[in-house]
Protein backbone atom coordinates (compact mmCIF):
# COMPACT_ATOMS: atom_id res chain seq x y z
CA UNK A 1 -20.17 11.25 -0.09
CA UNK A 2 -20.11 12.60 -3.27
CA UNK A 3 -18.21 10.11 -5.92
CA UNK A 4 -16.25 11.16 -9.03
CA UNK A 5 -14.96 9.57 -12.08
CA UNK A 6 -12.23 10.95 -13.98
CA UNK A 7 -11.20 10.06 -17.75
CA UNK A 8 -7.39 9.75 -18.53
CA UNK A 9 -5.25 8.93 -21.44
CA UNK A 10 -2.19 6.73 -20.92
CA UNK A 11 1.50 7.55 -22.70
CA UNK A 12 -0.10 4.67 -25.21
CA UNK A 13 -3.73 6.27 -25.78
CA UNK A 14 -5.16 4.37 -24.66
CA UNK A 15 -7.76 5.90 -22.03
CA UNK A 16 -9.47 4.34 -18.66
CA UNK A 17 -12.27 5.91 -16.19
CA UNK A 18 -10.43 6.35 -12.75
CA UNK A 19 -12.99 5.83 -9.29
CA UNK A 20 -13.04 8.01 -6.78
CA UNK A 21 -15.74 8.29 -3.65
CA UNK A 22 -14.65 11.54 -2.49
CA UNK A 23 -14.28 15.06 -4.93
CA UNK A 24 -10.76 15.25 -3.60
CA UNK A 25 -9.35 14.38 -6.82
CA UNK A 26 -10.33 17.49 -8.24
CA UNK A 27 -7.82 19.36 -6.07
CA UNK A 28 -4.96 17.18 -7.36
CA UNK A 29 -6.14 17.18 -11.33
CA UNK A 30 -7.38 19.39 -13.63
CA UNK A 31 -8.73 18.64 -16.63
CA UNK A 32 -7.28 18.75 -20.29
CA UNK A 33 -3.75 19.09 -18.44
CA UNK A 34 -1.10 16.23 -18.70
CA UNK A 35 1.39 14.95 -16.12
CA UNK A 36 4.79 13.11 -16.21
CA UNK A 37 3.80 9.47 -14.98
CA UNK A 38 5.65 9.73 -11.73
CA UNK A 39 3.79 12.82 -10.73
CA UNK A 40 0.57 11.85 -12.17
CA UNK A 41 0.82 8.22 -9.68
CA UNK A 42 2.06 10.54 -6.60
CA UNK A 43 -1.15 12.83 -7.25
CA UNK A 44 -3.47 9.68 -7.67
CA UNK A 45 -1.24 7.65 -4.25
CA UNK A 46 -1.95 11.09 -2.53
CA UNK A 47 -5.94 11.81 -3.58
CA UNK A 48 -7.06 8.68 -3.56
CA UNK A 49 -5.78 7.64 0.01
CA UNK A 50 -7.35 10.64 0.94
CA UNK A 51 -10.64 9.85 -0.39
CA UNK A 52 -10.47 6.38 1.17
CA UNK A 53 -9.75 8.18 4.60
CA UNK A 54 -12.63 10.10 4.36
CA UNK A 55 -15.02 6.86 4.02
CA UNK A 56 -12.99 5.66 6.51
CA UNK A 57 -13.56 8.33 9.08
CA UNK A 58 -17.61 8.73 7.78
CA UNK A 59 -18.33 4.36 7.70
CA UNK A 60 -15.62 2.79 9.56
CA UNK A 61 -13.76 1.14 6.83
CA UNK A 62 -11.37 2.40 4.20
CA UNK A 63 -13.17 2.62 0.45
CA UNK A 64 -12.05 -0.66 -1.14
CA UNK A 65 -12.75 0.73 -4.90
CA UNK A 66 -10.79 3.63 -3.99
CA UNK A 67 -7.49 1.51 -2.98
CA UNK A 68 -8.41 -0.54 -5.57
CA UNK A 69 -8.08 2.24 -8.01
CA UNK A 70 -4.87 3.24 -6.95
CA UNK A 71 -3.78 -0.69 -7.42
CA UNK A 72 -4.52 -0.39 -11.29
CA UNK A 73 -2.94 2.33 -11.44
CA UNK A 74 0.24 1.82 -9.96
CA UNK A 75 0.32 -1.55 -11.37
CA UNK A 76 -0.96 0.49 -15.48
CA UNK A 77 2.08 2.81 -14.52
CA UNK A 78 4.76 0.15 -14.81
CA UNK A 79 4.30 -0.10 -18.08
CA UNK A 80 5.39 3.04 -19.03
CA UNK A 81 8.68 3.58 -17.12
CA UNK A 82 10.71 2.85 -19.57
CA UNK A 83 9.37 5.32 -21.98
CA UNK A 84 11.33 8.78 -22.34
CA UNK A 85 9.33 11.32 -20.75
CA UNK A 86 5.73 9.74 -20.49
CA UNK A 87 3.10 11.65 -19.71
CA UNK A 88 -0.35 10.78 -18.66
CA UNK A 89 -3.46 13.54 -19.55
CA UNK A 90 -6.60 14.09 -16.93
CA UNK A 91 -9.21 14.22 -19.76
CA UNK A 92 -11.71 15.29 -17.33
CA UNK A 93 -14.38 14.55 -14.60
CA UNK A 94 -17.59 12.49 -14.57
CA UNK A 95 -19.87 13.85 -11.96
């Protein structure tokens, strides 16, 4: 499977490479575009569940990196709920 990586920037600035093992991601981001935090963790929930499906239904076993991925993000994402409008930005993709 081909695996992704895809730069963000946080409400803070501060930025973080994001995993994936399957291209999906690229159908749920695009690059130098931001999100509002809620969507931007839906997109990332959705995509990355996908892509852990997919090494699922190729090896037998959900991608732990990719679940793991969507841990730090979720757990990142708490940090900024208390902002007014936060917004996180898709920087772009590693290939």
């Amino acid at each position: 499977m081909p695996e992704i990586r895809f730069q963000i920037q946080w409400p803070d600035g501060s930025q973080e490479t994001c995993y994936s093992p399957s291209l999906i991601v690229k159908e749920y981001f695009t690059p130098e575009q931001s999100y509002p935090l809620e969507d931007f963790v839906t997109r990332s929930r959705t995509a990355l569940q996908i892509a852990s499906d997919r090494v699922k239904a190729k090896y037998g076993y959900p991608c732990g990196l990719a679940l793991g991925q969507l841990d730090e993000i979720e757990s990142k994402a708490i940090q900024f709920h208390n902002l007014p409008q936060p917004q996180v930005q898709v920087i772009r993709f590693i290939e």
